[in-house]
C-alpha atoms as a PDB file:
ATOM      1  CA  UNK A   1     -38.693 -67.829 132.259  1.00  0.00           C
ATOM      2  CA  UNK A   2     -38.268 -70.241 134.755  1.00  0.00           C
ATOM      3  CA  UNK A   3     -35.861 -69.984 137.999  1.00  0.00           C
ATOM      4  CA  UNK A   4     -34.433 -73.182 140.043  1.00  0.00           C
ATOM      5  CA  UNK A   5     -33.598 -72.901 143.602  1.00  0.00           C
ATOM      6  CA  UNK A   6     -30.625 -75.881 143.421  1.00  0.00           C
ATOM      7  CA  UNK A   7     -29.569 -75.440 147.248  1.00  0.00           C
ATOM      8  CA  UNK A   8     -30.106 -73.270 150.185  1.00  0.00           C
ATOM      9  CA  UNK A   9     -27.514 -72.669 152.751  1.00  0.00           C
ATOM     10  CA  UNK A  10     -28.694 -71.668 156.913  1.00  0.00           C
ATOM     11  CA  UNK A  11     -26.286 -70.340 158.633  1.00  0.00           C
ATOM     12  CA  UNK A  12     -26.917 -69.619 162.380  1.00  0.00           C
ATOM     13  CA  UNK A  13     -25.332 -68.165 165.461  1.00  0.00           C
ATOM     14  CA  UNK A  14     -25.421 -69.660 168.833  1.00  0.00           C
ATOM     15  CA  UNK A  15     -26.068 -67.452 171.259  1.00  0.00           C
ATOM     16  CA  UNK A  16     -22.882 -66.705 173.397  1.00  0.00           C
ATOM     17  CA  UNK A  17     -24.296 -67.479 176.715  1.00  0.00           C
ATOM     18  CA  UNK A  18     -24.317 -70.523 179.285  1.00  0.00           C
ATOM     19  CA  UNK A  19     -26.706 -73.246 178.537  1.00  0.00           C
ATOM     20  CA  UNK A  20     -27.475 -71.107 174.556  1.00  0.00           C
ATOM     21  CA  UNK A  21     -26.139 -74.586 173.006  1.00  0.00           C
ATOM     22  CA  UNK A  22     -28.010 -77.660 172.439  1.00  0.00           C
ATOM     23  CA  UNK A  23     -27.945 -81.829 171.914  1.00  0.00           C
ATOM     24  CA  UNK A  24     -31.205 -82.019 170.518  1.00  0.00           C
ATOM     25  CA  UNK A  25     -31.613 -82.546 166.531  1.00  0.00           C
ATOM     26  CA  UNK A  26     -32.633 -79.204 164.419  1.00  0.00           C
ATOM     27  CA  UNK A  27     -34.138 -79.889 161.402  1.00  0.00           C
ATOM     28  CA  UNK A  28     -34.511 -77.273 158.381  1.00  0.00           C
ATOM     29  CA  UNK A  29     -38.326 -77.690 157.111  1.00  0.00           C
ATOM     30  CA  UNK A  30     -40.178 -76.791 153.543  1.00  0.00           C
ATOM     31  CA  UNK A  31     -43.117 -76.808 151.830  1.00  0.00           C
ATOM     32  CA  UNK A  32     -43.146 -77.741 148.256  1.00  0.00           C
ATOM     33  CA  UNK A  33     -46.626 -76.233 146.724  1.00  0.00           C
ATOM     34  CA  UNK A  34     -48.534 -78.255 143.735  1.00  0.00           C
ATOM     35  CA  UNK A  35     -47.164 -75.461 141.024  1.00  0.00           C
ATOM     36  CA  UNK A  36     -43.171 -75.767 141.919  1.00  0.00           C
ATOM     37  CA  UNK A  37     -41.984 -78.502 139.974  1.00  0.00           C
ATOM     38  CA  UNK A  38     -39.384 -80.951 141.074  1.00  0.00           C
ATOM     39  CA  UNK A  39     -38.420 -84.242 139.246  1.00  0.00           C
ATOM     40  CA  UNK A  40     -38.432 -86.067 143.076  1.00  0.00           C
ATOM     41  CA  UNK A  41     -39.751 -84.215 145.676  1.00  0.00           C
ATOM     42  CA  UNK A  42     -43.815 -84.636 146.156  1.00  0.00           C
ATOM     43  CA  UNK A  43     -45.755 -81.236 147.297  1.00  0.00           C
ATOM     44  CA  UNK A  44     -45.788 -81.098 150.786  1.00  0.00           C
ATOM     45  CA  UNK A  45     -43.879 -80.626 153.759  1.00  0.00           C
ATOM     46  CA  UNK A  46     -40.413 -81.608 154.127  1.00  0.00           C
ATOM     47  CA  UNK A  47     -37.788 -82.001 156.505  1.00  0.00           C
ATOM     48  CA  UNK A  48     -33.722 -82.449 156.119  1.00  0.00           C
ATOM     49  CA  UNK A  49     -31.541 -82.623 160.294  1.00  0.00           C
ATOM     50  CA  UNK A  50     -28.960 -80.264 160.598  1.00  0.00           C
ATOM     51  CA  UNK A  51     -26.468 -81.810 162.500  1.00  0.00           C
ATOM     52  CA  UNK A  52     -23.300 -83.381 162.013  1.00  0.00           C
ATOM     53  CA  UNK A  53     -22.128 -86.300 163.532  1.00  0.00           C
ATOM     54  CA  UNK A  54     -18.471 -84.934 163.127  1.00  0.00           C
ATOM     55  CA  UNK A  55     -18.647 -81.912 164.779  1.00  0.00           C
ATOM     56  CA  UNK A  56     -20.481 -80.857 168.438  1.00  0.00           C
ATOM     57  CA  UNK A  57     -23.170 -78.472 166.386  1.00  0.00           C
ATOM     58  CA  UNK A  58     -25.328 -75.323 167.998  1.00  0.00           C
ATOM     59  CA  UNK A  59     -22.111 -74.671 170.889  1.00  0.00           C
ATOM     60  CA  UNK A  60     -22.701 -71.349 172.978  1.00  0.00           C
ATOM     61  CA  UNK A  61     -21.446 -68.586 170.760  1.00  0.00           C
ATOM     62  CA  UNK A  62     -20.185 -70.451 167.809  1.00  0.00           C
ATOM     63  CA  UNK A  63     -21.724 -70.129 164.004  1.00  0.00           C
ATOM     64  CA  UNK A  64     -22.731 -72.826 161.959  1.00  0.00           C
ATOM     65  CA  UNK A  65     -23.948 -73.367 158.524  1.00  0.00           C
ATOM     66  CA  UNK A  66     -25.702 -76.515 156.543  1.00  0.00           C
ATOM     67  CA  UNK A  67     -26.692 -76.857 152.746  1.00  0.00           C
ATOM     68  CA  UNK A  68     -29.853 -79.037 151.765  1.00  0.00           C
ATOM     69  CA  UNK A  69     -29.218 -79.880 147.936  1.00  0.00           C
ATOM     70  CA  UNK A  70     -32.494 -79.812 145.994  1.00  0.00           C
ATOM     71  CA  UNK A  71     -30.877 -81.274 143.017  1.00  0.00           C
ATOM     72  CA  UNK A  72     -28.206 -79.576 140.474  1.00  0.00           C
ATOM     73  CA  UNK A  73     -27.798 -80.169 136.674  1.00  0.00           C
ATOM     74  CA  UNK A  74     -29.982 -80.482 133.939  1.00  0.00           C
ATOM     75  CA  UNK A  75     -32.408 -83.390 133.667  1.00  0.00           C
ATOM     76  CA  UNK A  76     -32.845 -82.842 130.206  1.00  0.00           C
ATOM     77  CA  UNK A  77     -34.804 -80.658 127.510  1.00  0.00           C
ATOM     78  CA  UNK A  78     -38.595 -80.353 127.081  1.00  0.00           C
ATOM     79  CA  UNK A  79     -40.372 -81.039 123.698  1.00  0.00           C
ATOM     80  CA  UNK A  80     -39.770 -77.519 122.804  1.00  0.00           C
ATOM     81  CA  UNK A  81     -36.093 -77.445 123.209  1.00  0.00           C
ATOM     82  CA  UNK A  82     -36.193 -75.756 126.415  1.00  0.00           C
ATOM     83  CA  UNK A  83     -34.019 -76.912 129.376  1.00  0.00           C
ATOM     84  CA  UNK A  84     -35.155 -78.410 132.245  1.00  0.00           C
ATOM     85  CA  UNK A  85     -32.735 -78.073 135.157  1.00  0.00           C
ATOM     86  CA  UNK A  86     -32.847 -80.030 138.439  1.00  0.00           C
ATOM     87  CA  UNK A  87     -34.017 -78.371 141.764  1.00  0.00           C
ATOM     88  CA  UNK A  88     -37.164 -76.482 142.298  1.00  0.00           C
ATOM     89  CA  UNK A  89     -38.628 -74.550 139.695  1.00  0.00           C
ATOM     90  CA  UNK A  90     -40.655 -71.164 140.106  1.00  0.00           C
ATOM     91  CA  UNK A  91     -41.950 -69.097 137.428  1.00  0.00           C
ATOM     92  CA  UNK A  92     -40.642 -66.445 139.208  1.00  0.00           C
ATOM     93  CA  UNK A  93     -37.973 -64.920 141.947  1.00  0.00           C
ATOM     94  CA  UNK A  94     -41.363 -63.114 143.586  1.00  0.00           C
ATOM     95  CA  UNK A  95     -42.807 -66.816 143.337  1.00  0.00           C
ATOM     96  CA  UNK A  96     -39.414 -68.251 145.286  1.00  0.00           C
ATOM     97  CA  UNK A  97     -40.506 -65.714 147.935  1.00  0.00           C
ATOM     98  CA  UNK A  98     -43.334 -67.454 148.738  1.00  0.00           C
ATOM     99  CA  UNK A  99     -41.576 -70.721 149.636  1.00  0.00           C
ATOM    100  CA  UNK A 100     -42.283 -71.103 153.252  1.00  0.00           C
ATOM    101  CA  UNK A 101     -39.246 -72.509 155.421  1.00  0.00           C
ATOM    102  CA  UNK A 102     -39.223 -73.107 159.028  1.00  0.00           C
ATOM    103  CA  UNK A 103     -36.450 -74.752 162.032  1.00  0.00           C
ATOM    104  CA  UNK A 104     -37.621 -77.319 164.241  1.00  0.00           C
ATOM    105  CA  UNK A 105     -36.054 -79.048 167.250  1.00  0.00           C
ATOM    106  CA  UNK A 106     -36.821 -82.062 168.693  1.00  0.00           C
ATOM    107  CA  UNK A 107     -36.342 -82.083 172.171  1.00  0.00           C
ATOM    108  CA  UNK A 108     -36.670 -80.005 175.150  1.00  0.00           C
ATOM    109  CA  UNK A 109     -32.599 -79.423 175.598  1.00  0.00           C
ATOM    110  CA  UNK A 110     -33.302 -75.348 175.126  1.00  0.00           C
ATOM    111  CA  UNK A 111     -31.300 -73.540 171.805  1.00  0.00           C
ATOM    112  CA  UNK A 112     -30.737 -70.142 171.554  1.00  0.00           C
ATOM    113  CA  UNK A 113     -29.618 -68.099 168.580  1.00  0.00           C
ATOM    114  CA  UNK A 114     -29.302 -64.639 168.067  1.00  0.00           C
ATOM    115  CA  UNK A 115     -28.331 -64.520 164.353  1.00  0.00           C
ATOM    116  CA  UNK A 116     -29.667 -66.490 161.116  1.00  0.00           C
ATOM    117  CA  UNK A 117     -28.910 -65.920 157.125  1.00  0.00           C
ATOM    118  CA  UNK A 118     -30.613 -68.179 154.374  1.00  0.00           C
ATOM    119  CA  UNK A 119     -29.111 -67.797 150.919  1.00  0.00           C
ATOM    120  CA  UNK A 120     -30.328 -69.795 147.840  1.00  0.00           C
ATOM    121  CA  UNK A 121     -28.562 -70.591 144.876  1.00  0.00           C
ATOM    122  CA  UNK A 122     -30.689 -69.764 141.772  1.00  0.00           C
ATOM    123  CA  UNK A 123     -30.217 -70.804 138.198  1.00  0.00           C
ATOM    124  CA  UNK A 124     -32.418 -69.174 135.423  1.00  0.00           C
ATOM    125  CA  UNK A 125     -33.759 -70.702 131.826  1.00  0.00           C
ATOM    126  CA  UNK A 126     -34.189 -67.867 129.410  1.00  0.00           C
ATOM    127  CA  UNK A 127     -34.667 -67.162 125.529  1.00  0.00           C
ATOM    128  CA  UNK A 128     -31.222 -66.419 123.593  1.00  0.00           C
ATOM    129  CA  UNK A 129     -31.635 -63.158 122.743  1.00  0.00           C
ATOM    130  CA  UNK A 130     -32.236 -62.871 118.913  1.00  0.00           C
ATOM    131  CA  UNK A 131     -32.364 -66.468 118.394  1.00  0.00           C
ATOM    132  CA  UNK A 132     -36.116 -68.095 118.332  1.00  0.00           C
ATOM    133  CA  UNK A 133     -36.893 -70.757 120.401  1.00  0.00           C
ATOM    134  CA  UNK A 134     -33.365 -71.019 121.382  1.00  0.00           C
ATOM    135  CA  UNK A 135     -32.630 -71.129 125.136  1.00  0.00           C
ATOM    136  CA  UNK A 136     -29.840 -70.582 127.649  1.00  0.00           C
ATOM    137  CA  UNK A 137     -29.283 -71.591 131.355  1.00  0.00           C
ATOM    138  CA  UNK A 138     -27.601 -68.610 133.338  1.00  0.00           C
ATOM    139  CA  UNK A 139     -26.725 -69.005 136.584  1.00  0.00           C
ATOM    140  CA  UNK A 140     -28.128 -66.259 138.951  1.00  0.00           C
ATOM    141  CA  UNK A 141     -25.924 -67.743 142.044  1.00  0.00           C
ATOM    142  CA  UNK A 142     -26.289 -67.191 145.535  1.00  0.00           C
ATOM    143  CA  UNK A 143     -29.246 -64.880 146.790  1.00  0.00           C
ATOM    144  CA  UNK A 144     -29.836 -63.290 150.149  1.00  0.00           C
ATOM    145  CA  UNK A 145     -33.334 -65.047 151.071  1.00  0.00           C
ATOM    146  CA  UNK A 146     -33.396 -64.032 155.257  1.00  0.00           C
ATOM    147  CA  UNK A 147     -31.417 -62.555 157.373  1.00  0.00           C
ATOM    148  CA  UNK A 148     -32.961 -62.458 161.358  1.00  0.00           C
ATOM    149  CA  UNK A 149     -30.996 -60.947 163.834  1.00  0.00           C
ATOM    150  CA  UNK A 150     -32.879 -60.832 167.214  1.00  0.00           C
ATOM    151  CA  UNK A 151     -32.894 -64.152 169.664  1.00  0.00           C
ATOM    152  CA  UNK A 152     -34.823 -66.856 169.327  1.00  0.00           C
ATOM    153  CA  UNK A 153     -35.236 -69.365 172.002  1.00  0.00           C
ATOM    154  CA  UNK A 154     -36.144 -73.458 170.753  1.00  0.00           C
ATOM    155  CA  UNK A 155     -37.032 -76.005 172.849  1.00  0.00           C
ATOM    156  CA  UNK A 156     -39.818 -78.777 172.757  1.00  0.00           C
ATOM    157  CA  UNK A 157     -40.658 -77.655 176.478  1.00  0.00           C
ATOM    158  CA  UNK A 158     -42.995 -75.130 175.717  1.00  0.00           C
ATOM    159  CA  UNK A 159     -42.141 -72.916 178.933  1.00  0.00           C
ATOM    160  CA  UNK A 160     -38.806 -72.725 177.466  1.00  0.00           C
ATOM    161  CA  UNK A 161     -39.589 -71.250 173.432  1.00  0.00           C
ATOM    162  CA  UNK A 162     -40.860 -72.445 170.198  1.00  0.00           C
ATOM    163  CA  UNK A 163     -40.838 -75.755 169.429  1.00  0.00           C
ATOM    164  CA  UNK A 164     -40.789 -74.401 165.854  1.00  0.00           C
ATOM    165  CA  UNK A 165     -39.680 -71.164 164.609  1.00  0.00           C
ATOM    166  CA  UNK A 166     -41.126 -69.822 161.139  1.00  0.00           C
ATOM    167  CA  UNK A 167     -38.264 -68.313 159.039  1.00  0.00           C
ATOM    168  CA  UNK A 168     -39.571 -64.984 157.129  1.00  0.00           C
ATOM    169  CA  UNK A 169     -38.115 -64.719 153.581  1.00  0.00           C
ATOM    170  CA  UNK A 170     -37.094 -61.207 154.132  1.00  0.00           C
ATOM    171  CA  UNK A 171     -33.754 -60.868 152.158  1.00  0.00           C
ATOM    172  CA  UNK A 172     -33.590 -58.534 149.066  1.00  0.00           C
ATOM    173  CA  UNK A 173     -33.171 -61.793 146.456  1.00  0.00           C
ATOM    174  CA  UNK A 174     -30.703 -59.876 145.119  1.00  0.00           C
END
């Protein structure tokens, strides 16, 4: 049955060293393919900036972490009874592993981090067991998608590191 991915949560570590930090805007990127369904959000690439404006974010040796919402709730039931909950739906958790996710910056002040998690929060649609076509939404919660622990240098100056930096779902989904 069907799994939604609701929200995913980065969390990153600054690299405790002069001039690690940054001013320019990181942005969180994701592709949406054709066969994850998602009552707003058009396949395709898309982007949501990190910072906040309350806070001085990516500071030499401090962590930070963000949430992009893909949508909670339920938006309703399908003809056959089933529930149809917001965010983005896969078929599968192997299928959620395929979702490709990247940072980007967007200027050539040089970031460095030497620590990143991703964790998405899951919610499931499955049959009630020994009821027919009756159906139950569980939620799975929060799921280790990434973990990267090695430093990674950004900057739009490409003598100074990746102007975008691929995140590899690596975490055990469990």
């Amino acid at each position: 049955m069907p799994y939604y991915l609701q929200r995913v949560r980065l969390t990153v570590h600054t690299k405790k060293q002069a001039f690690a930090g940054t001013n320019s805007t990181v942005k969180l990127c994701y592709k949406i393919e054709e066969k994850h369904n998602h009552p707003v959000l058009t396949p395709g690439i898309h982007c949501a900036v990190l910072d906040h404006p309350w806070h001085d974010d990516f500071q030499s040796g401090k962590s930070d972490s963000y949430e992009v919402n893909f949508g909670v709730g339920r938006l309703g039931k399908s003809f056959m009874g089933r529930p149809i909950l917001n965010g983005i739906q896969f078929e599968t958790l192997d299928d959620a592993r395929k979702m490709l996710f990247q940072l980007q910056i967007e200027g050539n002040d040089l970031w460095v981090f030497d620590r990143l998690a991703l964790g998405g929060h899951f919610m499931e649609v499955r049959p009630v067991p020994g009821e027919s076509e009756a159906y139950e939404e569980v939620e799975v919660g929060w799921l280790q998608m990434a973990l990267h622990a090695d430093d990674v240098e950004m900057s739009l100056d490409e003598n100074e590191g990746y102007a975008e930096f691929p995140i590899d779902l690596n975490g055990s989904f469990t």
